[in-house]
N, C-alpha and C. Protein backbone atom coordinates (compact mmCIF):
# COMPACT_ATOMS: atom_id res chain seq x y z
N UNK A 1 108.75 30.16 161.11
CA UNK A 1 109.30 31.24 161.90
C UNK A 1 108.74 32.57 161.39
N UNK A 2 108.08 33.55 162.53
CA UNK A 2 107.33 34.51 161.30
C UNK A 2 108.71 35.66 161.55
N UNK A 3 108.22 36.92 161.24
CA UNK A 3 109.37 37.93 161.17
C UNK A 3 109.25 38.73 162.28
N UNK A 4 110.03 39.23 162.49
CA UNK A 4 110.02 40.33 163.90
C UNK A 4 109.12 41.37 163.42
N UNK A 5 109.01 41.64 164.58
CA UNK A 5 107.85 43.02 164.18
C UNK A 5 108.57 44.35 163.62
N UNK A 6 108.74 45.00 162.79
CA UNK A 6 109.03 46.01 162.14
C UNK A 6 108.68 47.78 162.92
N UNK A 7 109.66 48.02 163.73
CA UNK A 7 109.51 49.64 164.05
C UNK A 7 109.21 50.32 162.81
N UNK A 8 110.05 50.68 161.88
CA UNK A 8 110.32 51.71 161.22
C UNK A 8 108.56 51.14 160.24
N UNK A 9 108.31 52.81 159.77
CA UNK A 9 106.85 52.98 159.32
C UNK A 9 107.19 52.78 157.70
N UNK A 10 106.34 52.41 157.04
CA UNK A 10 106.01 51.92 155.86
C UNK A 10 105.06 52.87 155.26
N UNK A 11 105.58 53.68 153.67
CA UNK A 11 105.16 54.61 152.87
C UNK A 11 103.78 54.75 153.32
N UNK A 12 103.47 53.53 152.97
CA UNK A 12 101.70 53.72 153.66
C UNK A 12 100.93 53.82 154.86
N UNK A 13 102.24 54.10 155.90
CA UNK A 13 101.75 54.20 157.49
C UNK A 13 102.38 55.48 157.76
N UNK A 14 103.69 56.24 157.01
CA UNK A 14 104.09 57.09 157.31
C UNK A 14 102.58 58.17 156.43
N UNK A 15 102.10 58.19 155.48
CA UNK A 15 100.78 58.64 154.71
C UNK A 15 99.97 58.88 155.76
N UNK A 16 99.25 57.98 156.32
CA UNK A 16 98.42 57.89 157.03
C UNK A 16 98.41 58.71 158.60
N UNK A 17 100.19 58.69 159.00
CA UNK A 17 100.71 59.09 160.06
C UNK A 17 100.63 60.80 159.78
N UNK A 18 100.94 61.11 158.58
CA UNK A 18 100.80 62.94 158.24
C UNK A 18 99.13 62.98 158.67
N UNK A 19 98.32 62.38 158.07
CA UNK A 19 96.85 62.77 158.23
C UNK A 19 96.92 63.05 159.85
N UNK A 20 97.29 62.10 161.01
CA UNK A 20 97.25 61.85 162.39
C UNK A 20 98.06 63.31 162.95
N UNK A 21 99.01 63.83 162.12
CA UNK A 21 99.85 64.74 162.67
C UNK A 21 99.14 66.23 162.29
N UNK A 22 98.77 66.57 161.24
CA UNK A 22 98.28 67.29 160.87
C UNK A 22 96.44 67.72 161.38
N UNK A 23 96.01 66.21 161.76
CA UNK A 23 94.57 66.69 162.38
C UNK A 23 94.64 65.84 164.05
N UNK A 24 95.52 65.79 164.57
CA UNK A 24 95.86 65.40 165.84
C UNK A 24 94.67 64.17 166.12
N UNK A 25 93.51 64.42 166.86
CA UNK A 25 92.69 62.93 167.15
C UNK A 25 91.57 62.80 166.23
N UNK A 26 91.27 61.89 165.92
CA UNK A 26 90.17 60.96 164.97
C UNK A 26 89.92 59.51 164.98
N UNK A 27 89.00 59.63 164.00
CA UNK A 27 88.60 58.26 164.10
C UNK A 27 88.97 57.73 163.11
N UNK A 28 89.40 56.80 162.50
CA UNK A 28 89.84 55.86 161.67
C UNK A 28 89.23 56.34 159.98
N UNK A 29 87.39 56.29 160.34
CA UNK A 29 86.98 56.75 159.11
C UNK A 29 86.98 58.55 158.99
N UNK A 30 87.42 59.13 160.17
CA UNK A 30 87.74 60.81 160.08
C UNK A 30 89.10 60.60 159.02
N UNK A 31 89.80 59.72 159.56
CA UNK A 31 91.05 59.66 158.72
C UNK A 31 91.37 59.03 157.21
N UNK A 32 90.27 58.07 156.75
CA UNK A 32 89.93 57.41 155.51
C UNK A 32 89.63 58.66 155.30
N UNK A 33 88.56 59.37 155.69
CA UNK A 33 88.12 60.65 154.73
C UNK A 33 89.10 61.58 154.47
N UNK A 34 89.88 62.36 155.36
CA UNK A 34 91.20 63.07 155.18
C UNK A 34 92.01 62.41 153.96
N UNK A 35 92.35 61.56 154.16
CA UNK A 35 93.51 60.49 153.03
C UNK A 35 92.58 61.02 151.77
N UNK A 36 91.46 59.95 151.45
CA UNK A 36 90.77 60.51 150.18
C UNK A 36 90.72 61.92 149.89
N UNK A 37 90.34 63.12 150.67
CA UNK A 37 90.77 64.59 150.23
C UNK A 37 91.82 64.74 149.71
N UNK A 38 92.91 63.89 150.44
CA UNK A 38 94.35 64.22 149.54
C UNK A 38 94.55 63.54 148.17
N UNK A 39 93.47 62.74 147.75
CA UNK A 39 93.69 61.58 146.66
C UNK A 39 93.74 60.66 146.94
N UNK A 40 94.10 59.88 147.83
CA UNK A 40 94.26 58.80 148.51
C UNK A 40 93.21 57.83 149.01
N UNK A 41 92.52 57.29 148.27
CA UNK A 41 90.88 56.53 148.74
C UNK A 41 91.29 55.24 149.29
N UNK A 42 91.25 54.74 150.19
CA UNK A 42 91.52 53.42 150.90
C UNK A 42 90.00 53.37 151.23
N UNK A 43 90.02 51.83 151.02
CA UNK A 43 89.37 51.05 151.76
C UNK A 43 89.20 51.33 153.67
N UNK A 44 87.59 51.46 154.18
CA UNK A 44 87.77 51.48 155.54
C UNK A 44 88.70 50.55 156.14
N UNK A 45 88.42 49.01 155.67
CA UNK A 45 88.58 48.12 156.48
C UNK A 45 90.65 48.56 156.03
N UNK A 46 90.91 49.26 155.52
CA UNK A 46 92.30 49.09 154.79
C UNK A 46 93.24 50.20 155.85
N UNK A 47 92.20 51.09 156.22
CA UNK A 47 93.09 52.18 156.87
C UNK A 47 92.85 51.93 158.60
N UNK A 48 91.63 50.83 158.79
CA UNK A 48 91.40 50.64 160.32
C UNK A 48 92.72 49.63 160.42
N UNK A 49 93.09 49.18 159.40
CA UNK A 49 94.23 47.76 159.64
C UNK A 49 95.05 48.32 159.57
N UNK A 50 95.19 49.75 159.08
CA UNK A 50 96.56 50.42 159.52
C UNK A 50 97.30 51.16 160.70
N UNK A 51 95.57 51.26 161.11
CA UNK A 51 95.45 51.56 162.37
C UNK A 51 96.20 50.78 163.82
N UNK A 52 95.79 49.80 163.39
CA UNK A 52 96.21 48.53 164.17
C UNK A 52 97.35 48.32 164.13
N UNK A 53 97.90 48.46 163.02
CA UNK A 53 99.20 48.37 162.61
C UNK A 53 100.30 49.68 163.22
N UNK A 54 99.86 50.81 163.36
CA UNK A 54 100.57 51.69 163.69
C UNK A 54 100.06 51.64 165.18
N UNK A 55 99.31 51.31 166.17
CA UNK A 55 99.22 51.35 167.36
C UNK A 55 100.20 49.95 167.93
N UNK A 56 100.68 48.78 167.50
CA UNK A 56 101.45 47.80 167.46
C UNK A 56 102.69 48.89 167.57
N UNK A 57 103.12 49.46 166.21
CA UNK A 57 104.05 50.25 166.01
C UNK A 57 104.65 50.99 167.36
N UNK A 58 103.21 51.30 168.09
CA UNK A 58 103.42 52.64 169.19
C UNK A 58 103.72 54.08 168.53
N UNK A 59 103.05 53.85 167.26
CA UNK A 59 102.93 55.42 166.68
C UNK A 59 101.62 55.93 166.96
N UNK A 60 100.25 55.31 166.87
CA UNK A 60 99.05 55.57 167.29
C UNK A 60 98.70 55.15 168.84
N UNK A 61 98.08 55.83 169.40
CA UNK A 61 97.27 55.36 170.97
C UNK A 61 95.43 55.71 170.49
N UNK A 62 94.94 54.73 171.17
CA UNK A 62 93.39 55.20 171.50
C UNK A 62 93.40 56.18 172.44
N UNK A 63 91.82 57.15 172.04
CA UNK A 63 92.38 57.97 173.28
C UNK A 63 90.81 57.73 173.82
N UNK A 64 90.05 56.67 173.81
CA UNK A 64 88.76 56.52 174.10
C UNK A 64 88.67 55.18 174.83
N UNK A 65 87.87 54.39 175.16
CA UNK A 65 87.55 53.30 175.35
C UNK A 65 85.73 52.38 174.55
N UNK A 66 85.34 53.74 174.26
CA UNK A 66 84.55 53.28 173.65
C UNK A 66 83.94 53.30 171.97
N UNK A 67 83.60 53.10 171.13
CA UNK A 67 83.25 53.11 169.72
C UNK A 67 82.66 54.27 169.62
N UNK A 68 82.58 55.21 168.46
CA UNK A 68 83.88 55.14 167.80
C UNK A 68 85.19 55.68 168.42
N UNK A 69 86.07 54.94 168.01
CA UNK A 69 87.24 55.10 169.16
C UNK A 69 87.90 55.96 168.23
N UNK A 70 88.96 56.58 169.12
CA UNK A 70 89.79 57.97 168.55
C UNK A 70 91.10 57.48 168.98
N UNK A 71 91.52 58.17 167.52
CA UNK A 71 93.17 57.98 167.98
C UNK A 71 94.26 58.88 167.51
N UNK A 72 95.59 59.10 168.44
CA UNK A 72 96.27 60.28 168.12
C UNK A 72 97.67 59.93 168.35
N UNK A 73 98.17 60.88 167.59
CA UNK A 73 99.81 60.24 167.39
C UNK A 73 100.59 60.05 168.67
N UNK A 74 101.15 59.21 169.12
CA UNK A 74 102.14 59.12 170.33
C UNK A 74 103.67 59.37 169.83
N UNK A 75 104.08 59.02 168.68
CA UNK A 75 105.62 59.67 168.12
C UNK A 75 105.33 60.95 167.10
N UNK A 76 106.05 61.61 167.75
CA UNK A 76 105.68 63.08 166.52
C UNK A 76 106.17 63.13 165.38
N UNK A 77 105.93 63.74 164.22
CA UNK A 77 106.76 63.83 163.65
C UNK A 77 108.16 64.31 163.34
N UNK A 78 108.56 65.10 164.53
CA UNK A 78 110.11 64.82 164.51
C UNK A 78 110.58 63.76 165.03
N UNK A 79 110.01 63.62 166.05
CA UNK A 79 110.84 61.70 166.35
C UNK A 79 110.62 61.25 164.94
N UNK A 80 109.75 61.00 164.34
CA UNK A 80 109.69 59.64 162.99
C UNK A 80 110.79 60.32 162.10
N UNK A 81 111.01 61.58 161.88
CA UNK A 81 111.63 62.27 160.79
C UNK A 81 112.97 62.43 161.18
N UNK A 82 113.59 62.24 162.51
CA UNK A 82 114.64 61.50 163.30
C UNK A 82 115.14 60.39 162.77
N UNK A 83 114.68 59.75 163.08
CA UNK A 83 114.66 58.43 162.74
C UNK A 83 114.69 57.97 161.45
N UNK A 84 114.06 58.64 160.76
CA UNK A 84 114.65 57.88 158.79
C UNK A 84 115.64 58.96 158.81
N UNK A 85 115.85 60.59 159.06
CA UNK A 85 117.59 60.63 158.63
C UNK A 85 118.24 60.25 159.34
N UNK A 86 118.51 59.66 160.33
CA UNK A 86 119.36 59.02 161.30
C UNK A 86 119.85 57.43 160.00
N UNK A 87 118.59 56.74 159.57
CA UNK A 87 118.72 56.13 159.06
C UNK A 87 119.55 56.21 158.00
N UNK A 88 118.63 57.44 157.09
CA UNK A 88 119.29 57.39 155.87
C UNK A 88 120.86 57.46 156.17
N UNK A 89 121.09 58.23 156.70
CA UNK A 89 122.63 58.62 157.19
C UNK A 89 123.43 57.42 157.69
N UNK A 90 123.28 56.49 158.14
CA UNK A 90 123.82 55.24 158.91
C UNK A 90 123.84 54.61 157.24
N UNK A 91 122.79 54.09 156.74
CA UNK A 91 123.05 53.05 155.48
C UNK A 91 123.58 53.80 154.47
N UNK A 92 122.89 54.87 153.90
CA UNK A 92 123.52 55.63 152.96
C UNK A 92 125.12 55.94 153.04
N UNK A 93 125.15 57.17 153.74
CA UNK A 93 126.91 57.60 153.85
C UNK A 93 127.08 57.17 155.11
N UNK A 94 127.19 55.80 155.37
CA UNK A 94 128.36 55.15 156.79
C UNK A 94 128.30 56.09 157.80
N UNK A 95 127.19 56.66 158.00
CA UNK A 95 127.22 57.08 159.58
C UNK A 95 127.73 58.35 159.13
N UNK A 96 128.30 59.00 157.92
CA UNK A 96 128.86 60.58 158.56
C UNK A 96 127.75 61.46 157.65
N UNK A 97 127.50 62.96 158.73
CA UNK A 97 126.84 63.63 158.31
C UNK A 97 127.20 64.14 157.41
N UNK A 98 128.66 64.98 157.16
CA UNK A 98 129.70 65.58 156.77
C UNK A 98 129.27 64.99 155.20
N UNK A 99 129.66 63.24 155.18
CA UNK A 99 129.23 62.75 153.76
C UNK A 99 127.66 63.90 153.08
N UNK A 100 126.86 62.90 153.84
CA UNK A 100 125.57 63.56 153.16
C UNK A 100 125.37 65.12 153.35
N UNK A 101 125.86 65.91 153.99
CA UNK A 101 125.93 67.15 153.87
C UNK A 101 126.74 67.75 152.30
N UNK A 102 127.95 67.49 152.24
CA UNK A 102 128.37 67.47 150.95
C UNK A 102 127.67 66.70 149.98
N UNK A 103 126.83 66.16 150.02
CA UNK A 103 126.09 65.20 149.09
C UNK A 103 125.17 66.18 148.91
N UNK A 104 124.39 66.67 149.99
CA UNK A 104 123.01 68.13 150.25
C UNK A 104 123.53 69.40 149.21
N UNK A 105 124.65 69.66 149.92
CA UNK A 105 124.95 71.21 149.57
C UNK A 105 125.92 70.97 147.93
N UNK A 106 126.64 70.13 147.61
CA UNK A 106 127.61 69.86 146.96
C UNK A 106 127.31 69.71 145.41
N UNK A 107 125.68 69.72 144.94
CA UNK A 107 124.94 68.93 143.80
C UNK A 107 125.19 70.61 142.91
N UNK A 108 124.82 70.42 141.66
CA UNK A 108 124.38 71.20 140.65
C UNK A 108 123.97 72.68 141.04
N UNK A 109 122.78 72.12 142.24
CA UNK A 109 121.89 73.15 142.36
C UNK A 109 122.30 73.84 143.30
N UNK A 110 122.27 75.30 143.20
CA UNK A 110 122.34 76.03 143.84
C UNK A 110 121.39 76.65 145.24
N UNK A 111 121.94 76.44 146.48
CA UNK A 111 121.19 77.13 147.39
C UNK A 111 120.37 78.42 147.01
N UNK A 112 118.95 78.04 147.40
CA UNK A 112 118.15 79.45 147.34
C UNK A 112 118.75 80.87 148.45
N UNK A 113 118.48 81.74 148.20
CA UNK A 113 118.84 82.90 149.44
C UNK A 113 118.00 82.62 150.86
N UNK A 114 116.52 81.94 150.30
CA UNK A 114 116.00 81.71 151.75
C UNK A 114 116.90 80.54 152.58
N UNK A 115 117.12 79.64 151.55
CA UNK A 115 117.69 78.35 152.29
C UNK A 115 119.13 78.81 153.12
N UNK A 116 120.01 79.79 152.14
CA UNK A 116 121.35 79.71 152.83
C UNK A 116 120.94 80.75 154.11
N UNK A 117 119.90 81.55 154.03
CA UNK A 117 119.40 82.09 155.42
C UNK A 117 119.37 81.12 155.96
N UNK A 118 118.40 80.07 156.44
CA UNK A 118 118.20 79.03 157.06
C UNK A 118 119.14 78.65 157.78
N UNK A 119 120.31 78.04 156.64
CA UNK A 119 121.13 77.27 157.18
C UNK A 119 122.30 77.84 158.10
N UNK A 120 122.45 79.37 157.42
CA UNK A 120 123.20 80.35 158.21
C UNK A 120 122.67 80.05 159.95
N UNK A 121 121.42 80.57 160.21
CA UNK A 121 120.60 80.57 161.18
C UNK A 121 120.83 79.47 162.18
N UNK A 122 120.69 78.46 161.07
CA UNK A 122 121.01 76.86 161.75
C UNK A 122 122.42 77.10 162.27
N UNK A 123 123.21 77.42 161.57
CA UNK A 123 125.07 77.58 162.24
C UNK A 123 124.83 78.02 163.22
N UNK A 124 124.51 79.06 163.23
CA UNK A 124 124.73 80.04 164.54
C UNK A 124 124.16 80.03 165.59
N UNK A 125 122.79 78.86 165.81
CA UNK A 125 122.43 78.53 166.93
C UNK A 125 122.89 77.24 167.58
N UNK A 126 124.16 76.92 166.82
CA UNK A 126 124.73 75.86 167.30
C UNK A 126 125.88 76.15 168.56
N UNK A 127 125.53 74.97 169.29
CA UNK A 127 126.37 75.03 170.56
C UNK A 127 127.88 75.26 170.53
C-alpha cells in the first residue's frame, strides 16, 4: 500500500519554493544556481526532482512547453505561509489563536517599538 500523496511542503521544497517566489520564473538549473548562492548546492538531478515534486504538489506550473522548460509558483507565499500557521495553530494550541498569541506576546521578551507599531496597526485595521 504506498502513502497518499503529501500537500503540505517539506523543509526542502519549502527552500526551493523561496528561490521560485523571490525570482518568479526559471529553469530548474536557474534555480540550482540561486539555492547554491544562498549556500545550498544540490545536485541538478536533486532540485529537477524537486521540481517534479512540487508541480505534483500544485505549488510549481511549467510555463513553457518546450526545453528548457520554465517554471513559476502557482501557490504564493501567503497561501503556503497560511497554511503552516493555520497548522501550527490546529496541532500546537487546539485550534485557538488566543492560545498561541499569548504564547507570541506572553514570553520573556519584550515587544520591539517597531513590532508593537505593527501590531497596533494590525488592531486597527481590523473589521
Amino acid at each position: 500500500m504506498s502513502r497518499p500523496a503529501q500537500k503540505d511542503l517539506t523543509e526542502r521544497e519549502l527552500q526551493l519554493m523561496h528561490v521560485f517566489w523571490d525570482g518568479n520564473e526559471m529553469t530548474a538549473i536557474e534555480a540550482r544556481d540561486r539555492l547554491a548562492e544562498k549556500g545550498t548546492d544540490l545536485a541538478y538531478v536533486t532540485v529537477a526532482n524537486l521540481v517534479r515534486i512540487l508541480i505534483e504538489k500544485g505549488a510549481l506550473s511549467a510555463t513553457n512547453d518546450e526545453r528548457p522548460f520554465t517554471y513559476a509558483p502557482v501557490r504564493s507565499r501567503e497561501e503556503v505561509s497560511r497554511g503552516f500557521v493555520g497548522d501550527l495553530i490546529d496541532r500546537v494550541f487546539g485550534g485557538s489563536r488566543e492560545k498561541m498569541l499569548v504564547h507570541l506576546l506572553g514570553g520573556n521578551r519584550r515587544l520591539t517599538a517597531a513590532e508593537r507599531k505593527l501590531l497596533e496597526q494590525i488592531l486597527e485595521d481590523q473589521p
